[in-house]
Protein backbone atom coordinates (compact mmCIF):
# COMPACT_ATOMS: atom_id res chain seq x y z
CA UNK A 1 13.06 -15.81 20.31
CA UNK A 2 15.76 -13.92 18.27
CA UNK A 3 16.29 -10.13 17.80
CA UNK A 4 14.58 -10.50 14.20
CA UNK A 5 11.90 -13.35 16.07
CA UNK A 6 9.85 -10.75 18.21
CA UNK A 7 6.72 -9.61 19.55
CA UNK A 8 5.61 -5.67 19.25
CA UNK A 9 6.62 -3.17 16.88
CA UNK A 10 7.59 -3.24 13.68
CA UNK A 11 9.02 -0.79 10.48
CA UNK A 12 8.98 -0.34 7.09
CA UNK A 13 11.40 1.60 5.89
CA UNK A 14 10.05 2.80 2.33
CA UNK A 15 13.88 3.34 1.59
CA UNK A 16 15.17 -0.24 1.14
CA UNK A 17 11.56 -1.90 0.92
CA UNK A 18 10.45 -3.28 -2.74
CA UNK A 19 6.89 -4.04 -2.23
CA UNK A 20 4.36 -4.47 0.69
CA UNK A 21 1.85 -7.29 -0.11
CA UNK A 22 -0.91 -7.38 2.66
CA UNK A 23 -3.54 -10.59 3.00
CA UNK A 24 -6.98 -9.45 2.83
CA UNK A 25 -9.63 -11.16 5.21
CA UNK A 26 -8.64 -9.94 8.53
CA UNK A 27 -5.87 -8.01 8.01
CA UNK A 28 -7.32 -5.15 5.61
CA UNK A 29 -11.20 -5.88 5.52
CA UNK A 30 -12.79 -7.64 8.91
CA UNK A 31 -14.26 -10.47 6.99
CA UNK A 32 -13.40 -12.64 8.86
CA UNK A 33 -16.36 -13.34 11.85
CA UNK A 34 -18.71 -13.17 8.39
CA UNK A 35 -16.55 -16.05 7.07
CA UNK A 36 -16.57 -18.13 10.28
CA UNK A 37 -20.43 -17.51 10.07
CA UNK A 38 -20.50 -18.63 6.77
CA UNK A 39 -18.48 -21.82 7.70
CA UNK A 40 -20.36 -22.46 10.97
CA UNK A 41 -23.89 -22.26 8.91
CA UNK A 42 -22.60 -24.84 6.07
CA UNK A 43 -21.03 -27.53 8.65
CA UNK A 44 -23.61 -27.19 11.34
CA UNK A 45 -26.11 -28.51 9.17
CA UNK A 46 -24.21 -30.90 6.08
CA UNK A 47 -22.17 -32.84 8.92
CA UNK A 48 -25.51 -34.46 10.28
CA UNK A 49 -26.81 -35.06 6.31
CA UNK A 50 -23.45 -36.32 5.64
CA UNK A 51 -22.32 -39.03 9.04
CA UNK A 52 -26.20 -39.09 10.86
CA UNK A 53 -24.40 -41.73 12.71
CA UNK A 54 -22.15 -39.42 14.46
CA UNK A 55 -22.27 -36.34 17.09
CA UNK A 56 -21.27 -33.61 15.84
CA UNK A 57 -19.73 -30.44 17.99
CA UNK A 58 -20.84 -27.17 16.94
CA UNK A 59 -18.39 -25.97 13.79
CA UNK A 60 -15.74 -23.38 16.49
CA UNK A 61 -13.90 -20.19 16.49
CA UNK A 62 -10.82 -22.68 17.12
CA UNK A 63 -12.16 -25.05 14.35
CA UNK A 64 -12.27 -21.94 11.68
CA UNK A 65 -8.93 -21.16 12.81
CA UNK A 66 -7.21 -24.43 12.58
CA UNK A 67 -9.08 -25.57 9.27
CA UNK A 68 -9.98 -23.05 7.18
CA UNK A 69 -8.76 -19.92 7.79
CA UNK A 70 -5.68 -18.59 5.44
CA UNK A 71 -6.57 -21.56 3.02
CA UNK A 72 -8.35 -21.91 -0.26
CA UNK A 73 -12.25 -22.62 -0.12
CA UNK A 74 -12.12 -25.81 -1.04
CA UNK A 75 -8.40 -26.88 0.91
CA UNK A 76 -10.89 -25.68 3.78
CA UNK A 77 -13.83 -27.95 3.35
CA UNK A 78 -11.40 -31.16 2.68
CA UNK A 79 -9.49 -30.52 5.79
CA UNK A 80 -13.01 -30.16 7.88
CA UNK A 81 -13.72 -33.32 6.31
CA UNK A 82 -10.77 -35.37 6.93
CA UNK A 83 -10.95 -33.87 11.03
CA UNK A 84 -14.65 -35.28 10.84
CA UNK A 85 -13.46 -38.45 9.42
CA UNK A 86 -16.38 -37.63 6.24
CA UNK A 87 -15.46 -39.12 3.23
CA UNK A 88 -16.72 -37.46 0.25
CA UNK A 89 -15.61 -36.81 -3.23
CA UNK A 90 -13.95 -33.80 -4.32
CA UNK A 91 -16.05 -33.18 -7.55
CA UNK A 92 -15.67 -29.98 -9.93
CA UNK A 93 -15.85 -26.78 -9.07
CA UNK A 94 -19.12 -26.54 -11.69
CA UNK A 95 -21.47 -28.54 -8.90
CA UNK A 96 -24.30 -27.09 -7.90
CA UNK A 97 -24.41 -25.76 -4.02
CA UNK A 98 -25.31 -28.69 -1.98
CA UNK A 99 -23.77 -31.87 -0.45
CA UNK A 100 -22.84 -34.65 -2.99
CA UNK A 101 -19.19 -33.25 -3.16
CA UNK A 102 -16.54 -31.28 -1.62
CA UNK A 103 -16.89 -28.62 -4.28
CA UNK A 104 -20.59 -28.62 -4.24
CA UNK A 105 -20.17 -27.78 0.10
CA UNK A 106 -17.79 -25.13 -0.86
CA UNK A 107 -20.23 -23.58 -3.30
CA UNK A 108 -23.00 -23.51 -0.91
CA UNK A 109 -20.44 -21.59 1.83
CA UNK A 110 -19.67 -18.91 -0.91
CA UNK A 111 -23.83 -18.84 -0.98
CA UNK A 112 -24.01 -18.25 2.97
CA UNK A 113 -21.00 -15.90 2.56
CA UNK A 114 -23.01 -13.99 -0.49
CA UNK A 115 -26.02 -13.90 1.82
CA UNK A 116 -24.14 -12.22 4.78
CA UNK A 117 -22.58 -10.32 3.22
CA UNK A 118 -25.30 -8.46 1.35
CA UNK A 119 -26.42 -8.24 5.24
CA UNK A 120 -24.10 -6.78 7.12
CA UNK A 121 -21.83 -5.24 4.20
CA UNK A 122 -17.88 -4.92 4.61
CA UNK A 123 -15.78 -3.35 7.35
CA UNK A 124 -12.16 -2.22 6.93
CA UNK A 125 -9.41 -2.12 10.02
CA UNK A 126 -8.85 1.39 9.67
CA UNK A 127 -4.67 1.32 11.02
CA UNK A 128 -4.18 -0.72 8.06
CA UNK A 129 -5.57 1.44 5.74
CA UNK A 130 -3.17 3.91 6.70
CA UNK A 131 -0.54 2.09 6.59
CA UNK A 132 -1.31 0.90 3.25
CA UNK A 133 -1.77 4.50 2.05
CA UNK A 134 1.48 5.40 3.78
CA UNK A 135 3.41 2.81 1.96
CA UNK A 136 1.70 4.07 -1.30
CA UNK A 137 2.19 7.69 -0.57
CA UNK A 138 5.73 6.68 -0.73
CA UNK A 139 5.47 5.33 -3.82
CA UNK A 140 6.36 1.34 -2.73
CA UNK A 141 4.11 -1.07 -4.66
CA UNK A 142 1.37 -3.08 -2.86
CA UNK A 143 -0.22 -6.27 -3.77
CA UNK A 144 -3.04 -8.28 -2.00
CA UNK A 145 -2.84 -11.58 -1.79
CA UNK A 146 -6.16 -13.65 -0.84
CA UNK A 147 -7.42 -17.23 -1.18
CA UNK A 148 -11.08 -15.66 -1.67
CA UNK A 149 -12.69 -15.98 -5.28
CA UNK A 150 -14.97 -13.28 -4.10
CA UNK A 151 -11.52 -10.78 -3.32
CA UNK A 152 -12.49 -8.54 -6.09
CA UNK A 153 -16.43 -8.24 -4.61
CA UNK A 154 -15.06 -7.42 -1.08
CA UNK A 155 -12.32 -4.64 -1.84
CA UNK A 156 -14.77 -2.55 -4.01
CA UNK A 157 -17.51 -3.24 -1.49
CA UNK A 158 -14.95 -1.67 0.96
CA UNK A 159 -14.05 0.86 -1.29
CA UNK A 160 -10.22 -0.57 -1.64
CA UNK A 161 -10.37 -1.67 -5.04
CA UNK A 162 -7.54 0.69 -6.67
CA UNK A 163 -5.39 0.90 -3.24
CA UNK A 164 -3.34 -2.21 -5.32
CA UNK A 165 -1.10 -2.57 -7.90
CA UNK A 166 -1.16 -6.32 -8.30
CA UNK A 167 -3.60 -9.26 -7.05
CA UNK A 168 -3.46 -12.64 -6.36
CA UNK A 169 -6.81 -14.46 -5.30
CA UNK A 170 -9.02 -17.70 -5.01
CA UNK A 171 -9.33 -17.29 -8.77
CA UNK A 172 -5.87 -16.89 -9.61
CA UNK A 173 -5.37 -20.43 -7.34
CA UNK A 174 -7.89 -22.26 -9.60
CA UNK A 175 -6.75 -21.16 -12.89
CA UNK A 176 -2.97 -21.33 -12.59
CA UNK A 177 -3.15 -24.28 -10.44
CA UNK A 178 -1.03 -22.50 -7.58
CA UNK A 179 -1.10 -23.94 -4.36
CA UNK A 180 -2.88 -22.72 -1.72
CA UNK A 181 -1.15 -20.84 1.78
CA UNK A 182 0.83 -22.36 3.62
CA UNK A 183 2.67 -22.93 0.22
CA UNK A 184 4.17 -19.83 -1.19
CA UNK A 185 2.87 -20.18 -4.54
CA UNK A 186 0.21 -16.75 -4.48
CA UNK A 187 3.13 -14.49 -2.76
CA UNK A 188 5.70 -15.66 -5.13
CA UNK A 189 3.17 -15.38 -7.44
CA UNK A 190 2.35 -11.31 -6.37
CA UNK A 191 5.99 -10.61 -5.87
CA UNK A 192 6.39 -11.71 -9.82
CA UNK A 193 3.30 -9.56 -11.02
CA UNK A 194 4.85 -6.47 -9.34
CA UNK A 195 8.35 -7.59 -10.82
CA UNK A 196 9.84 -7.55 -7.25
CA UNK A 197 12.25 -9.77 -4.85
CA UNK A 198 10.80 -11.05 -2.27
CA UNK A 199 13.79 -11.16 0.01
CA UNK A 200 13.22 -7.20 -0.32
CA UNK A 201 9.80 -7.37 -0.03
CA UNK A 202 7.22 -7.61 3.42
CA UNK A 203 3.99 -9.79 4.19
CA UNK A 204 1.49 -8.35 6.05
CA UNK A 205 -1.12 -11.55 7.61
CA UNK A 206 -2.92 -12.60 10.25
CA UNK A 207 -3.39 -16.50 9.74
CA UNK A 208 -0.67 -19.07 10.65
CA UNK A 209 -0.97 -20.55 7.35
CA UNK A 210 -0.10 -17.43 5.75
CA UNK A 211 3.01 -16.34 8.13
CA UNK A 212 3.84 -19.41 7.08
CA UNK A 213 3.61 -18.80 3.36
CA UNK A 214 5.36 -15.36 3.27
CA UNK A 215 8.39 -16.73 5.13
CA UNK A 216 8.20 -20.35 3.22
CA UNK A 217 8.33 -17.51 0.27
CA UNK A 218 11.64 -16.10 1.42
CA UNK A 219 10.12 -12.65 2.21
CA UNK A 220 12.51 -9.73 4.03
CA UNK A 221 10.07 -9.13 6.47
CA UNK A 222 6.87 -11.70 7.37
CA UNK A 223 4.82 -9.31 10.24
CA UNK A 224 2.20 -11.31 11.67
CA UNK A 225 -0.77 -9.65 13.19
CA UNK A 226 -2.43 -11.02 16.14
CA UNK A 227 -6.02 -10.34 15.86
CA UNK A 228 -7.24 -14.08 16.47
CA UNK A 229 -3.85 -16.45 16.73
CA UNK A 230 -1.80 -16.51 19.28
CA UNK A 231 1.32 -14.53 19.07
CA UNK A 232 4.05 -17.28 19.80
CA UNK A 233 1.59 -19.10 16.99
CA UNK A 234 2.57 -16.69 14.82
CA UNK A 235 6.35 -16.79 15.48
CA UNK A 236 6.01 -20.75 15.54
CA UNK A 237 4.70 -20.24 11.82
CA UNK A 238 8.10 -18.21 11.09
CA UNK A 239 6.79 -14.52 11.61
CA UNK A 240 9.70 -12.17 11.80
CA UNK A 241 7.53 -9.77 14.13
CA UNK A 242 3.93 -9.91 15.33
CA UNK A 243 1.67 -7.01 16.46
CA UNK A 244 -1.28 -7.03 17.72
CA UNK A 245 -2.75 -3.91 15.11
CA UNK A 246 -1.11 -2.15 12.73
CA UNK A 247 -0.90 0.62 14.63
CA UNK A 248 2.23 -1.09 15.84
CA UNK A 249 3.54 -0.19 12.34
CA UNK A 250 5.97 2.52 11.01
CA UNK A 251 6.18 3.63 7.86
CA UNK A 252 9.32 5.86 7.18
């Protein structure tokens, strides 16, 4: 582990900085248990439709960690299927919810997710909050960057819907035809909406796949936060620093 390679602690310094762009699920909102739910209801029950022929284990915290989280909806149900050795087309993103495609599974997650989310609402991690409005109050631009279609839903749900002055989501993926994280397509992407460079620009995520993105990206500063994933995960993945909360964070 090098000086720049660490764990604990990190700064932005608002001085040199061009742009903060922060993932969403997990690292602003804590979406993320009511994703794994989501993903645990949908595989629990379409994996025995799907192979009856086969046990299968209970969909895992390490399972939604190591195949979905980070990644586009549907990236996420075709890598659940190739570790269940499933074979199933990918189909359109028009199918109905259901299990005659890959697309029609990953509409009837976003159906679970609807459900529990209407449930149990959306919670924010409040040390990133103020970090984001510290980087604001300093007038540095902020982007989120999320492979959720429903981003837009979940920041005004959580009352974070004008903390940003750029966005790249789930939709953004589908329609320009970007690659999903751990390419760097959606930062690049963010860090061209905001008209910044992202060798003067920080990440701010809490997947591997992501770290992996915002450093893939070229990004000054790629802090992992360690909510779920190991720290030396995190590092593996090419995070700069990892904390284990924001609160770790300085803004000066």
């Amino acid at each position: 582990m090098s000086d720049s390679e660490q764990a604990g602690g990190a700064v932005i310094d608002t001085a040199t900085v061009a742009a903060v762009l922060f993932d969403m699920d997990g690292v602003l909102t804590d979406t993320a248990s009511v994703h794994q739910q989501a993903w645990a209801q949908l595989f629990d029950v379409a994996l025995p439709v799907l192979a009856p022929d086969r046990q299968h284990a209970p969909f895992s915290t390490e399972d939604y960690r190591r195949l979905v989280d980070g990644r586009a909806r549907i990236d996420g149900v075709e890598a659940t299927l190739v570790d269940r050795g499933v074979a199933l087309p990918r189909g359109q993103i028009s199918d109905p919810p259901g299990t005659a495609s890959a697309w029609a599974l990953a509409n009837r997650k976003n159906d679970h997710f609807h459900q529990a989310l209407a449930s149990v609402g959306v919670a924010t991690f409040p040390t990133s909050i103020t970090v984001l409005d510290a980087v604001r109050a300093a007038g540095v631009p902020t982007a989120v960057v999320s492979a959720s279609r429903n981003r837009a839903e979940v920041l005004a749900t959580a009352g974070l819907a004008d903390r940003f002055d750029a966005a790249v989501d789930g939709l953004d993926i589908e329609d320009m035809g970007l690659a999903g994280k751990p390419d760097p397509a959606t930062f690049v992407e963010a860090a061209r909406r905001l008209g910044v460079d992202p060798a003067r620009s920080v990440v701010v995520e809490d997947a591997t796949s992501g770290v992996a993105a915002g450093r893939a990206g070229g990004f000054g500063l790629v802090i992992g936060v360690a909510r779920h994933d190991d720290p030396a995960d995190l590092l593996a993945a090419g995070a700069h620093v990892v904390v284990a909360d924001l609160t770790e964070v300085a803004v000066t």
